[in-house]
Protein backbone atom coordinates (compact mmCIF):
# COMPACT_ATOMS: atom_id res chain seq x y z
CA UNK A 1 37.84 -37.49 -15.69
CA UNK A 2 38.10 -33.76 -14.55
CA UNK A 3 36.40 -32.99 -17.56
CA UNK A 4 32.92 -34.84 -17.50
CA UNK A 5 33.11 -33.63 -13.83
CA UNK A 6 32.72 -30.10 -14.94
CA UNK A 7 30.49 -30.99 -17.64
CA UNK A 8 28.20 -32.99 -15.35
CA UNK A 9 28.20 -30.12 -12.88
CA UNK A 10 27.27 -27.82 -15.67
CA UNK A 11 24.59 -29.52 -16.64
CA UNK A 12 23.33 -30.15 -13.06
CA UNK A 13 23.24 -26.68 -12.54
CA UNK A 14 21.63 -25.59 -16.08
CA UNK A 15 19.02 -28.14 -15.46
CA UNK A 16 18.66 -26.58 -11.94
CA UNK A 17 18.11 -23.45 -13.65
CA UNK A 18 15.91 -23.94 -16.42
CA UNK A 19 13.64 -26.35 -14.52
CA UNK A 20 13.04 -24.36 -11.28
CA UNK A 21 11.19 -21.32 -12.89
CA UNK A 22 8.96 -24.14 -14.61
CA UNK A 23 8.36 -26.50 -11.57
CA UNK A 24 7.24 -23.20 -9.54
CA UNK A 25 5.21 -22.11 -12.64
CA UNK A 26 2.88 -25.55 -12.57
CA UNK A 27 2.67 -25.41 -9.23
CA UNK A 28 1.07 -21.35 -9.90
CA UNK A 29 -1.10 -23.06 -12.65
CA UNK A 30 -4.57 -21.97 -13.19
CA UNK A 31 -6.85 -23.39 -10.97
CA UNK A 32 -4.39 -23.73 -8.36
CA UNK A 33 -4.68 -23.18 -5.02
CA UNK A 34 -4.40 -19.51 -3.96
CA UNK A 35 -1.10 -18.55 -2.35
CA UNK A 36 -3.08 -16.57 0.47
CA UNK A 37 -6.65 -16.60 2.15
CA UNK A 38 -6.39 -12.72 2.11
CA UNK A 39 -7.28 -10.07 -0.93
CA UNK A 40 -4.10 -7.97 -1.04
CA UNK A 41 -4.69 -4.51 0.64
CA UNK A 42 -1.19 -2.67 -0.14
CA UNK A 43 -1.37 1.59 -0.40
CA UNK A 44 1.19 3.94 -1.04
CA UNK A 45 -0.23 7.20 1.06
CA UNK A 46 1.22 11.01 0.12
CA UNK A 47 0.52 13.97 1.99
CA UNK A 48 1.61 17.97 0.43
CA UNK A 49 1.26 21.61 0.17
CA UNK A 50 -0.92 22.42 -2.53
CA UNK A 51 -4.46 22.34 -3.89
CA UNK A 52 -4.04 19.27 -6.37
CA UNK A 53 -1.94 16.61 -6.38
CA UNK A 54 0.01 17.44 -9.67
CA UNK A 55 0.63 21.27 -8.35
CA UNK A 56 1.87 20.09 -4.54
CA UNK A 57 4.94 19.81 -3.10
CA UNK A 58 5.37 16.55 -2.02
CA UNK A 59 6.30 16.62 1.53
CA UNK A 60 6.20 12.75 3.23
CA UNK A 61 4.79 9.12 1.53
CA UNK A 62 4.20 6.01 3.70
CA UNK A 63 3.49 2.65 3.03
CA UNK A 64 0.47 0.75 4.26
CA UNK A 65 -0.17 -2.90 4.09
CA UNK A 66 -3.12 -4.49 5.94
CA UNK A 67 -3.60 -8.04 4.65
CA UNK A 68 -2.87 -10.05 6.83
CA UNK A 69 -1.36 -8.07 9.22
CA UNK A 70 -0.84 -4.62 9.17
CA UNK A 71 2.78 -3.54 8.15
CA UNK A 72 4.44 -0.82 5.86
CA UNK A 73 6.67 2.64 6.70
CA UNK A 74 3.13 3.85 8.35
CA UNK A 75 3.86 4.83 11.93
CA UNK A 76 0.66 4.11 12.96
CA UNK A 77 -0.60 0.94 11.10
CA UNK A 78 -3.05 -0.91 12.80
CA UNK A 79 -4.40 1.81 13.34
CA UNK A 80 -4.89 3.41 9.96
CA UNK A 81 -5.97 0.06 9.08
CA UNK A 82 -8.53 0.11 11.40
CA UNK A 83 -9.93 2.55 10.18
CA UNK A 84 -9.88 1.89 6.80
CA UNK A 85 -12.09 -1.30 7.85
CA UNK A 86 -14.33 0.83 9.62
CA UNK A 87 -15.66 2.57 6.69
CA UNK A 88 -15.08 -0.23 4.45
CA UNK A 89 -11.93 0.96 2.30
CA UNK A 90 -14.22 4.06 1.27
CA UNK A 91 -11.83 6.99 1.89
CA UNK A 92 -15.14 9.99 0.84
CA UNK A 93 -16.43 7.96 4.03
CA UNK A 94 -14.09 8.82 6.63
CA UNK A 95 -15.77 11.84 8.55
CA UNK A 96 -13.99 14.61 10.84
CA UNK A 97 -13.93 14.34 14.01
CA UNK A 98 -16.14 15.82 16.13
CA UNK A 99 -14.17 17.07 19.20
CA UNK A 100 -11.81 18.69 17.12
CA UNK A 101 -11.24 22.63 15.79
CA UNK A 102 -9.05 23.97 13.45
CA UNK A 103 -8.76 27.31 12.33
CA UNK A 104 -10.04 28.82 9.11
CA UNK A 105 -6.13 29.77 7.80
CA UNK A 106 -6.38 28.44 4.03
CA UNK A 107 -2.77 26.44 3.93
CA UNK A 108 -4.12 23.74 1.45
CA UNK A 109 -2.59 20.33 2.03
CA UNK A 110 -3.68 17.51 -0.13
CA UNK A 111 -3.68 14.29 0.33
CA UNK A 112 -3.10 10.83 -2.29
CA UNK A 113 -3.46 7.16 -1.65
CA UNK A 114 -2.81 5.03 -4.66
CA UNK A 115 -2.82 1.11 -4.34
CA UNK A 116 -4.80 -1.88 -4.01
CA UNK A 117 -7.59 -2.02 -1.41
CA UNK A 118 -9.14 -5.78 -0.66
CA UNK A 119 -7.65 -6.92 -3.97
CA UNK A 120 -9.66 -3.83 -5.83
CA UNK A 121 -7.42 -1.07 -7.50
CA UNK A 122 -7.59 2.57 -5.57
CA UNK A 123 -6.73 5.93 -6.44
CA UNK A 124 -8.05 8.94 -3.90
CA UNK A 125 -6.81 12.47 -3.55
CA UNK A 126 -8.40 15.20 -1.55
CA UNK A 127 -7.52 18.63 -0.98
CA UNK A 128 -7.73 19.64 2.38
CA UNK A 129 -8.09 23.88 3.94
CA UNK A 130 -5.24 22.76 6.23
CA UNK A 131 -3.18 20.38 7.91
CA UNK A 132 -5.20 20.12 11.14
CA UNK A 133 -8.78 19.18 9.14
CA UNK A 134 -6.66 16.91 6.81
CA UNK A 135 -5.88 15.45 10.74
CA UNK A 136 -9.43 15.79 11.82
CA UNK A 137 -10.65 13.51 9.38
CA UNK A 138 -7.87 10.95 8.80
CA UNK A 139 -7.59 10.65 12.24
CA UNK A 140 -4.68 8.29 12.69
CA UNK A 141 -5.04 7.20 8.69
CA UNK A 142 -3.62 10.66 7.30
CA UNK A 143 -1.10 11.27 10.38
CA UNK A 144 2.32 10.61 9.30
């Protein structure tokens, strides 16, 4: 008897197993049912000293994650998010702002964002004369 209890239990579990990847893979079938209303919107942002992105050294990355909420390692996500709506996801759109100065010391920082904007695949990098204009235009987007 102790025997076909194990067995049965075996086979429980095996069939547990092999048939739960397959019930959740019909259920993902083409033609389904999206799992969300919202395009993913998921970007890894780095920030460096340098003047290109293979030459820099890296110095912080963030996460950023906007769809549906805002969320990720971004201090300031809604924010940044925000803004990225604001121009549309078009990062050669964002513009400096106009209140601010900087000073003319070259101390290139530059500046990558690699992910997936509104379900679309982006890849951005930007070389900036310091780190206050790389702050002047990414307002709260580039400040982490």
């Amino acid at each position: 008897m102790r025997n076909t209890a194990r067995w049965a239990a075996a086979i429980g579990l095996t069939a547990v197993a092999v048939g739960g990847p397959l019930i959740g893979a019909a259920v993902a079938a083409p033609g389904a049912a999206p799992s969300s209303l919202y395009a993913p919107s998921a970007l890894v942002l780095t920030t460096g000293h340098g003047n290109d992105a293979a030459t820099a050294t890296p110095e912080r990355a963030v996460t950023l994650t906007c769809a549906p909420t805002a969320t990720g390692t971004h201090p300031a996500a809604t924010q940044a998010c925000a803004e990225l709506r604001g121009v549309g996801g078009d990062f050669d759109a964002l513009k400096p702002a106009g209140d601010v100065m900087c000073t003319k010391v070259y101390d290139p920082v530059v500046v990558t964002v690699q992910g997936v904007w509104q379900g679309k695949r982006v890849s951005y990098e930007r070389t900036f004369g310091n780190a206050c204009m790389r702050d002047a235009v990414g307002g709260t987007l580039f400040a982490f």
